[in-house]
PDB file of N, CA and C in Angstrom:
ATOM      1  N   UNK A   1     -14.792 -31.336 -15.999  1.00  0.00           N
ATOM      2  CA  UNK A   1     -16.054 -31.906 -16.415  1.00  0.00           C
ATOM      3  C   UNK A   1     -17.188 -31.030 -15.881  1.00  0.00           C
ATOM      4  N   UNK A   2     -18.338 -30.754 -16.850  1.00  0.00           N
ATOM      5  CA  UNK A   2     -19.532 -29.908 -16.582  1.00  0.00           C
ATOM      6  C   UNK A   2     -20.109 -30.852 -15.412  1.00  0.00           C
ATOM      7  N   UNK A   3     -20.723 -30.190 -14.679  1.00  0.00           N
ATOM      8  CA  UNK A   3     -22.100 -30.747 -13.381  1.00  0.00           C
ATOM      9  C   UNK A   3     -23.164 -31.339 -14.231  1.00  0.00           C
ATOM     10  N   UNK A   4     -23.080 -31.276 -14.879  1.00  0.00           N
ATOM     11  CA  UNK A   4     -24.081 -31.730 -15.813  1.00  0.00           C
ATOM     12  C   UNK A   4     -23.713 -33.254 -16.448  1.00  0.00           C
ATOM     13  N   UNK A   5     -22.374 -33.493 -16.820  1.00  0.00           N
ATOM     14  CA  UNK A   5     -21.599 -34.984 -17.338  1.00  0.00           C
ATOM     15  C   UNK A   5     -21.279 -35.307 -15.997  1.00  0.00           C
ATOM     16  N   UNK A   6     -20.670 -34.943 -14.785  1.00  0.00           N
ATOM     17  CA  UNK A   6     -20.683 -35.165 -13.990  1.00  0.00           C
ATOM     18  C   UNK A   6     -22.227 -36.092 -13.645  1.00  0.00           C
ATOM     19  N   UNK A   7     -23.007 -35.380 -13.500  1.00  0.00           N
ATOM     20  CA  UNK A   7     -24.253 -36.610 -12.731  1.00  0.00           C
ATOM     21  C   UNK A   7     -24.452 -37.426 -14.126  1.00  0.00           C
ATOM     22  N   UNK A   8     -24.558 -37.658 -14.761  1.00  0.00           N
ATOM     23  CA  UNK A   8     -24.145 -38.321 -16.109  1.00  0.00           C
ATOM     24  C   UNK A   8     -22.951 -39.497 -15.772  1.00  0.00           C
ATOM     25  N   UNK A   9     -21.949 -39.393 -15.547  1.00  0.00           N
ATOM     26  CA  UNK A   9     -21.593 -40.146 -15.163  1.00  0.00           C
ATOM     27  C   UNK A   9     -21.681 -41.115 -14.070  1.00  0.00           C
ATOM     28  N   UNK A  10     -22.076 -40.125 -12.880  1.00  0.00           N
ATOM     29  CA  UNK A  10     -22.396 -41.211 -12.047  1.00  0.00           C
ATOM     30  C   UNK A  10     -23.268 -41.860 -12.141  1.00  0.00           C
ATOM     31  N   UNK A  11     -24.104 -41.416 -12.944  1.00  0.00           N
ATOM     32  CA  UNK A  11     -25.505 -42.194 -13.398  1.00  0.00           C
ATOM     33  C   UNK A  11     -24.846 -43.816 -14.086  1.00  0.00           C
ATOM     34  N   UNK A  12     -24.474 -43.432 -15.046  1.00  0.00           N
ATOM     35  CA  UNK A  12     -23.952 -44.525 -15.797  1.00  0.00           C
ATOM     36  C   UNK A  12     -23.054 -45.191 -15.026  1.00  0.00           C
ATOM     37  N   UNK A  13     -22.333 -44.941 -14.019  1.00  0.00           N
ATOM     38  CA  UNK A  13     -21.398 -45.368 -13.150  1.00  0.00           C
ATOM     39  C   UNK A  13     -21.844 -46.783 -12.184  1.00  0.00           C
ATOM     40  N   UNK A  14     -23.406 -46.233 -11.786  1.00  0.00           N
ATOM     41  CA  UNK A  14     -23.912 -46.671 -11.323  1.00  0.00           C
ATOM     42  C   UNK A  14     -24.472 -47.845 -11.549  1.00  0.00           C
ATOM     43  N   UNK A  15     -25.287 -48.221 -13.094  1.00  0.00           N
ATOM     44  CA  UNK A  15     -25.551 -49.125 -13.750  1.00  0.00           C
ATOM     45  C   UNK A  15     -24.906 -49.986 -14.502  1.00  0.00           C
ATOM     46  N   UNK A  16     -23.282 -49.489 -14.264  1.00  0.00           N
ATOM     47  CA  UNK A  16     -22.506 -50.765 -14.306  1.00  0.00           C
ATOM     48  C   UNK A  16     -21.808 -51.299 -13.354  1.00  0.00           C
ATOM     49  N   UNK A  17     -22.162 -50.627 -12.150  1.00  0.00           N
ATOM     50  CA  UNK A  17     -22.387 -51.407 -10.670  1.00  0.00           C
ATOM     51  C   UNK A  17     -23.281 -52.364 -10.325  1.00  0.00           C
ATOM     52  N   UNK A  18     -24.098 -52.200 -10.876  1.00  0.00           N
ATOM     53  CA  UNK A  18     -25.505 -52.896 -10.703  1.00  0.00           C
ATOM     54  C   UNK A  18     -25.027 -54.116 -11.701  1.00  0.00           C
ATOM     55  N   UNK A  19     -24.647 -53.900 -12.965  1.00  0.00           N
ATOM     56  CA  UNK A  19     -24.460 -54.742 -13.982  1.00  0.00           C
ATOM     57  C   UNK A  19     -23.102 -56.103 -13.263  1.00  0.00           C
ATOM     58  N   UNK A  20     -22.060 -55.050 -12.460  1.00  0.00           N
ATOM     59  CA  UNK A  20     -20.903 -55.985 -12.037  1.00  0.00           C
ATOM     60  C   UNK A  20     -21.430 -56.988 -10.983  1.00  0.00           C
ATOM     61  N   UNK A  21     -22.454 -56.549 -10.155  1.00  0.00           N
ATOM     62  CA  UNK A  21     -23.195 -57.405  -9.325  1.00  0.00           C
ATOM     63  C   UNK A  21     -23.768 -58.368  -9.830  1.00  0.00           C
ATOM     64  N   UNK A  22     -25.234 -58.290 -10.958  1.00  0.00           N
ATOM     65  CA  UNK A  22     -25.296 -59.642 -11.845  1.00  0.00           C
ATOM     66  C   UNK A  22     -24.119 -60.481 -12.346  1.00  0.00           C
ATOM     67  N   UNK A  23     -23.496 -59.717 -12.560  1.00  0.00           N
ATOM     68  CA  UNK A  23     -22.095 -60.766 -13.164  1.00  0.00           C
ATOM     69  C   UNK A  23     -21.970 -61.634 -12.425  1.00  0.00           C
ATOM     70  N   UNK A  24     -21.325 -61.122 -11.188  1.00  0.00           N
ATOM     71  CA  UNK A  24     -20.780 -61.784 -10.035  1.00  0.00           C
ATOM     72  C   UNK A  24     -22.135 -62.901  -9.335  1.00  0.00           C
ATOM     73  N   UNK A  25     -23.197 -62.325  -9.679  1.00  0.00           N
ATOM     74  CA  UNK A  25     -23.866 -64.370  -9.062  1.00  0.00           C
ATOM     75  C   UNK A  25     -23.744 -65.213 -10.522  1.00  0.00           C
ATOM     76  N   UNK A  26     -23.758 -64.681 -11.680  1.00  0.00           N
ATOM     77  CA  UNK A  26     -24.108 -65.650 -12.802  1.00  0.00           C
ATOM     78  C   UNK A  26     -22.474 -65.769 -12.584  1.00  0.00           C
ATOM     79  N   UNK A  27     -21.200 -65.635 -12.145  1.00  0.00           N
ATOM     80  CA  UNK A  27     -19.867 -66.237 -11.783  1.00  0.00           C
ATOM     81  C   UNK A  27     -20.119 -67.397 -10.843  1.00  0.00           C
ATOM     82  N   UNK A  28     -20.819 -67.158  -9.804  1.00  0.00           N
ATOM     83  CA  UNK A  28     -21.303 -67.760  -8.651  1.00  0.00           C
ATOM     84  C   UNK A  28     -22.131 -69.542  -9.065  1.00  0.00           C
ATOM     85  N   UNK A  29     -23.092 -68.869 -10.067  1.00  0.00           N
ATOM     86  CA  UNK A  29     -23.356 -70.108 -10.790  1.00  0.00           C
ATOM     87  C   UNK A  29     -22.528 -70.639 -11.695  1.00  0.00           C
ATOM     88  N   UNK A  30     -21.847 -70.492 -12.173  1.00  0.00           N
ATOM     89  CA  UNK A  30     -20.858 -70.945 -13.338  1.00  0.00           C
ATOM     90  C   UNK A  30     -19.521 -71.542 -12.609  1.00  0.00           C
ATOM     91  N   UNK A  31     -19.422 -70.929 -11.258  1.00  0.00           N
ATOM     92  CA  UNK A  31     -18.372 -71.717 -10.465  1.00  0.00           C
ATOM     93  C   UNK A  31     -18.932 -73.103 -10.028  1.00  0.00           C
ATOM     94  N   UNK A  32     -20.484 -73.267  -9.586  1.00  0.00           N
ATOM     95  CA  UNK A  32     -21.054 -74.290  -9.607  1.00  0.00           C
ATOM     96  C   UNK A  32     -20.925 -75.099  -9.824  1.00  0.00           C
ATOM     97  N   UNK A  33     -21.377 -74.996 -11.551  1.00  0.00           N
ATOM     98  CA  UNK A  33     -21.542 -75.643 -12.395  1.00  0.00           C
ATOM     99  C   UNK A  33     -20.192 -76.515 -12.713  1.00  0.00           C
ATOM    100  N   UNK A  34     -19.262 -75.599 -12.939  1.00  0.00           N
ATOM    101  CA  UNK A  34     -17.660 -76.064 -12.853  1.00  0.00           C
ATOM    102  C   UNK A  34     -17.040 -77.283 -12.001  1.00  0.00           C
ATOM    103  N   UNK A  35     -17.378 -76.936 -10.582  1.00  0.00           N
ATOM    104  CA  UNK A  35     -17.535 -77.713  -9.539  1.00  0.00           C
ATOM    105  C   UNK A  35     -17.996 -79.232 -10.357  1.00  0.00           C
ATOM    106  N   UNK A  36     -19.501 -79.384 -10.754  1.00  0.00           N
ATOM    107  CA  UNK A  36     -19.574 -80.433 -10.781  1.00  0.00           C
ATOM    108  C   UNK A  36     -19.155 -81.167 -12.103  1.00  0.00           C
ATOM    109  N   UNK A  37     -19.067 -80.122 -12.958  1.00  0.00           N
ATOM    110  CA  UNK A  37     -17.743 -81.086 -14.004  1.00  0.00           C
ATOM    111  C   UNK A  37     -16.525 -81.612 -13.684  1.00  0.00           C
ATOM    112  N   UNK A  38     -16.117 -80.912 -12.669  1.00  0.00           N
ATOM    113  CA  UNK A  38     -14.837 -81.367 -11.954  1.00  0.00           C
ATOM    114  C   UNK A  38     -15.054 -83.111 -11.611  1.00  0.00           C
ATOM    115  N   UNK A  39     -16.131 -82.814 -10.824  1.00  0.00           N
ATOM    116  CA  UNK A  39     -16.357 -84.133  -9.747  1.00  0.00           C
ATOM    117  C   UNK A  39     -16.436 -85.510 -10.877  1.00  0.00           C
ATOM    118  N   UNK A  40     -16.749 -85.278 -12.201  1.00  0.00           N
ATOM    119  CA  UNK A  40     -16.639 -86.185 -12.999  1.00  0.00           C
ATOM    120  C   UNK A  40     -15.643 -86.336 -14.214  1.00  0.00           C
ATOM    121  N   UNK A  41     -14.622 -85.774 -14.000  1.00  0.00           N
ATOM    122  CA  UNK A  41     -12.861 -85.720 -14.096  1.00  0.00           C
ATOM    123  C   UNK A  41     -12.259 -87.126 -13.482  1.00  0.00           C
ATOM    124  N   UNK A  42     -11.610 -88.073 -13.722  1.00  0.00           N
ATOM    125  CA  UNK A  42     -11.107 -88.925 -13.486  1.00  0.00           C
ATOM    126  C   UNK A  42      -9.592 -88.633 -13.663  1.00  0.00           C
ATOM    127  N   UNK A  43      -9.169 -87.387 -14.545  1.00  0.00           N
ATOM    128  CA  UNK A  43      -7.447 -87.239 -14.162  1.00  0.00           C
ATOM    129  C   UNK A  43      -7.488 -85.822 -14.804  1.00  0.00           C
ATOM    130  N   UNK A  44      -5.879 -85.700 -13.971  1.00  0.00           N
ATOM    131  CA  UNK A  44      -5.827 -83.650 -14.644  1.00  0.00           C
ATOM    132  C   UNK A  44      -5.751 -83.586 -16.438  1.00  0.00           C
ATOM    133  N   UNK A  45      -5.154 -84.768 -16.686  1.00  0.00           N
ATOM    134  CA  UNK A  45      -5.142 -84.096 -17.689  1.00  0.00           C
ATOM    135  C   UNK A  45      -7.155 -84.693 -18.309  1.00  0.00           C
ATOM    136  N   UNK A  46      -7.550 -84.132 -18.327  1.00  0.00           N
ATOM    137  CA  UNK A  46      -9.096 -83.908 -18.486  1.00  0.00           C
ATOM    138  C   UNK A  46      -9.244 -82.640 -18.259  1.00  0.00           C
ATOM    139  N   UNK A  47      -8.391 -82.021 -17.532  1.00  0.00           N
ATOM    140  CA  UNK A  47      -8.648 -80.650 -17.763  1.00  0.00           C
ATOM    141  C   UNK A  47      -9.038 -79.666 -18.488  1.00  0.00           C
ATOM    142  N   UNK A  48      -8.064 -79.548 -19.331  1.00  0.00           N
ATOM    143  CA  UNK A  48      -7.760 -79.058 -20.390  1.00  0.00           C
ATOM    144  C   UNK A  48      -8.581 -79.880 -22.104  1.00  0.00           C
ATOM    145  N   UNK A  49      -9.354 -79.553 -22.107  1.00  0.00           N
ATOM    146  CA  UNK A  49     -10.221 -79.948 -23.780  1.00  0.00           C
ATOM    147  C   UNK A  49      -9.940 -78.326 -24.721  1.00  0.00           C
ATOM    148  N   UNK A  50      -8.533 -78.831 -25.402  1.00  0.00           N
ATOM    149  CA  UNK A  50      -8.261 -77.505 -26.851  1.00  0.00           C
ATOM    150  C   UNK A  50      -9.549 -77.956 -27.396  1.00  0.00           C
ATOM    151  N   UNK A  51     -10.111 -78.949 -28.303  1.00  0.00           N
ATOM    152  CA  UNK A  51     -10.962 -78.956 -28.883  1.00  0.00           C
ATOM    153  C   UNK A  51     -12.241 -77.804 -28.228  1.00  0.00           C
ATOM    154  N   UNK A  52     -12.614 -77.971 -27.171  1.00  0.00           N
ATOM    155  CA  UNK A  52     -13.569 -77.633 -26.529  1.00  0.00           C
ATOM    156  C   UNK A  52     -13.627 -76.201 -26.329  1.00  0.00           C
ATOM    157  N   UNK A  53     -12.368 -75.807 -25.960  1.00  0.00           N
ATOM    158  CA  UNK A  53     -11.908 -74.221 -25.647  1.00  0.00           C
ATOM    159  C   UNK A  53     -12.520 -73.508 -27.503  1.00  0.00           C
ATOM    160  N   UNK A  54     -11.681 -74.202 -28.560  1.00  0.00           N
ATOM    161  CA  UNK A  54     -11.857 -74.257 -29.504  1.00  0.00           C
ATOM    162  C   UNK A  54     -13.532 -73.876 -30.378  1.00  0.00           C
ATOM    163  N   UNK A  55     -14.127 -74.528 -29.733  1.00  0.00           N
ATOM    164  CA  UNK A  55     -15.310 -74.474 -30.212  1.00  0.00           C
ATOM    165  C   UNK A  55     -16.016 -73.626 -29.699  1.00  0.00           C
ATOM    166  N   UNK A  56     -15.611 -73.170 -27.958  1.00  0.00           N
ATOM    167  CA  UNK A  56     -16.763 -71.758 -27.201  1.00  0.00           C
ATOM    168  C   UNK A  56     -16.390 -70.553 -27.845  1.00  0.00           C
ATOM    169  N   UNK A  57     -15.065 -70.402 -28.186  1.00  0.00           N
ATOM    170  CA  UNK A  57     -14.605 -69.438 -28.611  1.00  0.00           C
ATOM    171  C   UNK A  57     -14.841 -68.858 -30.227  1.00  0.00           C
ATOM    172  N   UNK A  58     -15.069 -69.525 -30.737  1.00  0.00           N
ATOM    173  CA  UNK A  58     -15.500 -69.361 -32.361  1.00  0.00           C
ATOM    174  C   UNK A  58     -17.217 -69.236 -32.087  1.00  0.00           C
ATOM    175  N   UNK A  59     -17.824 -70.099 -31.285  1.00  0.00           N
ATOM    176  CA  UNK A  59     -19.176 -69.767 -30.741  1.00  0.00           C
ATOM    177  C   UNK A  59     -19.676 -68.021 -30.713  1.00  0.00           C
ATOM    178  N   UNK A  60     -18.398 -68.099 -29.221  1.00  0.00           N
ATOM    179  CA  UNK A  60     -19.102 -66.681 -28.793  1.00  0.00           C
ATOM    180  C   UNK A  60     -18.519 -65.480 -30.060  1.00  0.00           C
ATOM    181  N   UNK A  61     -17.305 -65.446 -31.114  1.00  0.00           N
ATOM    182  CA  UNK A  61     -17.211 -64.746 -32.086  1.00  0.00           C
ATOM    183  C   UNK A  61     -18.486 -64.669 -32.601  1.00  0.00           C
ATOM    184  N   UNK A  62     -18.944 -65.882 -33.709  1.00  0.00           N
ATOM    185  CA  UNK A  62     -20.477 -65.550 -34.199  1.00  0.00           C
ATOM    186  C   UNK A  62     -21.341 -64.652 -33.220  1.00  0.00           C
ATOM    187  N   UNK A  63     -21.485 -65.026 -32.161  1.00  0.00           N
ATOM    188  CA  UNK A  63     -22.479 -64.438 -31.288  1.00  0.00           C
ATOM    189  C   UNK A  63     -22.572 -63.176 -31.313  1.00  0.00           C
ATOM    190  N   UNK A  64     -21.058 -62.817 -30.864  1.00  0.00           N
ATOM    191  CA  UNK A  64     -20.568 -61.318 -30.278  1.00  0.00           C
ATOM    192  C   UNK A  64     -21.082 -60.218 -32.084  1.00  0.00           C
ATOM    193  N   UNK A  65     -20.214 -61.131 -33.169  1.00  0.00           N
ATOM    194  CA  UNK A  65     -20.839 -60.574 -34.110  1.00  0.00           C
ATOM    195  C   UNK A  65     -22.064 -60.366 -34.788  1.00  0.00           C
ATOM    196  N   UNK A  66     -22.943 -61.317 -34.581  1.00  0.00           N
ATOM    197  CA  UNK A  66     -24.037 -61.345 -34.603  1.00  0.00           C
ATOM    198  C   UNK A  66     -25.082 -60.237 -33.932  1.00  0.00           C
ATOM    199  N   UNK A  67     -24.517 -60.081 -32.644  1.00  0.00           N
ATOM    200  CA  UNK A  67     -24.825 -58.965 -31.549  1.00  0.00           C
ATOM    201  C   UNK A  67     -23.822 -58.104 -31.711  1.00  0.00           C
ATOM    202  N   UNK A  68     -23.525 -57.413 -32.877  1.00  0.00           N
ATOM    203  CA  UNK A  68     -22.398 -56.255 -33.072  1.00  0.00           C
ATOM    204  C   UNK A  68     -22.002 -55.643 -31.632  1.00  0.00           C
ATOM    205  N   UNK A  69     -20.885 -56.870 -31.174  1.00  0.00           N
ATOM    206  CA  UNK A  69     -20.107 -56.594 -30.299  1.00  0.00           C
ATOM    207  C   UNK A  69     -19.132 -56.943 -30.885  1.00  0.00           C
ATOM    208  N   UNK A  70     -17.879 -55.771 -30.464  1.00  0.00           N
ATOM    209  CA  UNK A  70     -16.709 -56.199 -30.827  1.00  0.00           C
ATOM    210  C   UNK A  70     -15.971 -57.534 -30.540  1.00  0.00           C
ATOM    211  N   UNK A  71     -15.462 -58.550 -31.580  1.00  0.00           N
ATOM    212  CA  UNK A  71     -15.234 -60.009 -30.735  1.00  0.00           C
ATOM    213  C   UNK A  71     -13.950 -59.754 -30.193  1.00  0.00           C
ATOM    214  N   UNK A  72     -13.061 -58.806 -30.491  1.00  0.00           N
ATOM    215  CA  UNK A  72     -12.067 -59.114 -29.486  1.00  0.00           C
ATOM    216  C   UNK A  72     -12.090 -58.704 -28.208  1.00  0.00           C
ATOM    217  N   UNK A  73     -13.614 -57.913 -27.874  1.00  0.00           N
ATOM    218  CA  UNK A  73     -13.215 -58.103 -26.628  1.00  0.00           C
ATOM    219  C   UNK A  73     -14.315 -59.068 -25.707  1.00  0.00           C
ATOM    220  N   UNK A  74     -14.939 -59.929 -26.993  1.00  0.00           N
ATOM    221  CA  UNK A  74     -15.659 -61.182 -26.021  1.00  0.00           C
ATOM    222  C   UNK A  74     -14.630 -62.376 -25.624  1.00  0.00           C
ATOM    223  N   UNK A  75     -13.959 -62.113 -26.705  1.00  0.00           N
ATOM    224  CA  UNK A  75     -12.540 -63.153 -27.020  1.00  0.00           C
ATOM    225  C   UNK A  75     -11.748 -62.923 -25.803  1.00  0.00           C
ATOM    226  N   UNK A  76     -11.274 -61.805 -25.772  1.00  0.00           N
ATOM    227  CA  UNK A  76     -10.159 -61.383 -24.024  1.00  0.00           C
ATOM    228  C   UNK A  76     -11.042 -62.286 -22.976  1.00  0.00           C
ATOM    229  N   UNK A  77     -12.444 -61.484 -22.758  1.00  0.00           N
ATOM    230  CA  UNK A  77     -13.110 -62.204 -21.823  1.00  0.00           C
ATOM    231  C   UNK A  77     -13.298 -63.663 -21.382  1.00  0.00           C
ATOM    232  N   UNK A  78     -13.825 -64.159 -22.446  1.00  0.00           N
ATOM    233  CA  UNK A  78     -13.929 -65.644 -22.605  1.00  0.00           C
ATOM    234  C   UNK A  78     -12.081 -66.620 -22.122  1.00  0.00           C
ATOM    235  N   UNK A  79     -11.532 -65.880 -22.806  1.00  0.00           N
ATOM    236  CA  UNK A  79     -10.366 -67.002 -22.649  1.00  0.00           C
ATOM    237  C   UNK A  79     -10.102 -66.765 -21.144  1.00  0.00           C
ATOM    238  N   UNK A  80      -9.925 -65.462 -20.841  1.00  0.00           N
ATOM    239  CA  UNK A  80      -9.651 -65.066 -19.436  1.00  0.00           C
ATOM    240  C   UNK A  80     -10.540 -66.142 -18.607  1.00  0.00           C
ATOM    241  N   UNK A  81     -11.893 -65.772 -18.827  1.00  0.00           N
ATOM    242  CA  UNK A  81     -12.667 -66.917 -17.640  1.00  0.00           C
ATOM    243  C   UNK A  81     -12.451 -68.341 -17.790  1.00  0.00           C
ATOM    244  N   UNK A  82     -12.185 -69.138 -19.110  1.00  0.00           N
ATOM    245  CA  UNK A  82     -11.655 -70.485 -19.530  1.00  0.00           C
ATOM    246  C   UNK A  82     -10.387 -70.858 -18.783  1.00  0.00           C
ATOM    247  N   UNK A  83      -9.374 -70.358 -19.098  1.00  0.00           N
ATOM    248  CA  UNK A  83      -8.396 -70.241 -18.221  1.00  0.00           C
ATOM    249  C   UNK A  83      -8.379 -69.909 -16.665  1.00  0.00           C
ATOM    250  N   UNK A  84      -8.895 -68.845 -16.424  1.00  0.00           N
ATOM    251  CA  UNK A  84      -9.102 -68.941 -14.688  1.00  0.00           C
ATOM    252  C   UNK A  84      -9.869 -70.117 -14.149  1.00  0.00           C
ATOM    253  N   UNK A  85     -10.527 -70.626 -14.916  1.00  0.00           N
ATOM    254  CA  UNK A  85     -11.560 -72.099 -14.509  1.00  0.00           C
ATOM    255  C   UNK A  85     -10.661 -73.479 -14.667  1.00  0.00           C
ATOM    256  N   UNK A  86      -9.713 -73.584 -15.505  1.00  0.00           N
ATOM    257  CA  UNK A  86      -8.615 -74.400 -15.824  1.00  0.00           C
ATOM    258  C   UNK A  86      -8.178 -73.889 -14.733  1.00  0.00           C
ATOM    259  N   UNK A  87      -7.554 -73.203 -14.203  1.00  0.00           N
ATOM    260  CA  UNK A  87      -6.601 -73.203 -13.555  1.00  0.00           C
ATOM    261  C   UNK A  87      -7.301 -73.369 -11.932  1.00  0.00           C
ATOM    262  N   UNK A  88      -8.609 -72.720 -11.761  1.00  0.00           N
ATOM    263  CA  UNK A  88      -9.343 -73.336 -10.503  1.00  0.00           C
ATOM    264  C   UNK A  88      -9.586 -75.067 -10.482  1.00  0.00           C
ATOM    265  N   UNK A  89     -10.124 -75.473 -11.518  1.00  0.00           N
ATOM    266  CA  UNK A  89      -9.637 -76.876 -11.782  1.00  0.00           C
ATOM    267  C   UNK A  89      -8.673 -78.119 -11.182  1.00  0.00           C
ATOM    268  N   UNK A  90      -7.564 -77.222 -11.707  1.00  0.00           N
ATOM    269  CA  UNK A  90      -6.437 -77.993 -11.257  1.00  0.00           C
ATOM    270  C   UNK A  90      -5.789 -77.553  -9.722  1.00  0.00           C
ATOM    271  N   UNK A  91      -6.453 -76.578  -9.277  1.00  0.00           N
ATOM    272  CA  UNK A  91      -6.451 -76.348  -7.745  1.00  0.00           C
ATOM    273  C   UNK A  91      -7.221 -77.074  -6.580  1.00  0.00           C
ATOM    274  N   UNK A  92      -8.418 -77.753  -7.231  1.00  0.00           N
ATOM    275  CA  UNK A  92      -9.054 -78.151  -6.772  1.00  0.00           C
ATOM    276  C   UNK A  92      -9.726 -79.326  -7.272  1.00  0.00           C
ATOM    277  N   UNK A  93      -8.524 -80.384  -7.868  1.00  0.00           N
ATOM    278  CA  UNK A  93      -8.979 -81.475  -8.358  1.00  0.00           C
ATOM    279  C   UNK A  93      -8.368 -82.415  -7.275  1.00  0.00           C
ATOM    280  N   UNK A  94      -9.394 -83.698  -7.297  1.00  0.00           N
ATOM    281  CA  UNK A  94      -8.867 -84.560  -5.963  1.00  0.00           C
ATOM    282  C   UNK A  94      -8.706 -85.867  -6.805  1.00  0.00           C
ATOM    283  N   UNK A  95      -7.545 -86.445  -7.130  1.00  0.00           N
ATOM    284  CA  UNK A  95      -7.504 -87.716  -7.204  1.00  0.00           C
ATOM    285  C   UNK A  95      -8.833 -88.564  -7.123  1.00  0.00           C
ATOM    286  N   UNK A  96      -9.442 -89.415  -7.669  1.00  0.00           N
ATOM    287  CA  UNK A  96     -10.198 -90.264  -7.194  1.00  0.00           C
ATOM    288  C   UNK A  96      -9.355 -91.872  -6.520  1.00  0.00           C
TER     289      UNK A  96
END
């Protein structure tokens, strides 16, 4: 690689460092938020809403397409965080 793509890259390297950091508090809030849907769960199986999964996911398609982003890879994303939240969920659900 030229010295030239070289600082080029780290440039860009950089601003999706910066970018992984926003992520990680708007995760921070969204774990929150999660939290207190939990607290108004009355059993596991409440967990899990297909309907619901159903509907963010066809959401964020329009979106992603709308914002000519490729949807399969808002789609990877999305289910990935749906599922890791299901599954924090049920790690941390307490009987009432």
């Amino acid at each position: 690689m030229s010295p030239i793509n070289k600082k080029k890259l780290d440039k860009l390297r950089k601003k999706l460092d910066n970018l992984d950091n926003s992520f990680i508090k708007l995760i921070k809030k969204r774990t929150s938020l999660v939290k207190q849907v939990l607290e108004l769960k009355e059993s596991k199986k409440q967990i899990i809403d297909r309907k619901r999964i159903k509907f963010i996911l066809n959401k964020i398609r329009k979106k992603s397409l709308n914002n000519k982003i490729d949807p399969k890879i808002t789609n990877r994303i999305w289910k990935n965080m749906i599922y890791s939240y299901i599954d924090f969920e049920k790690r941390n659900f307490k009987k009432k």
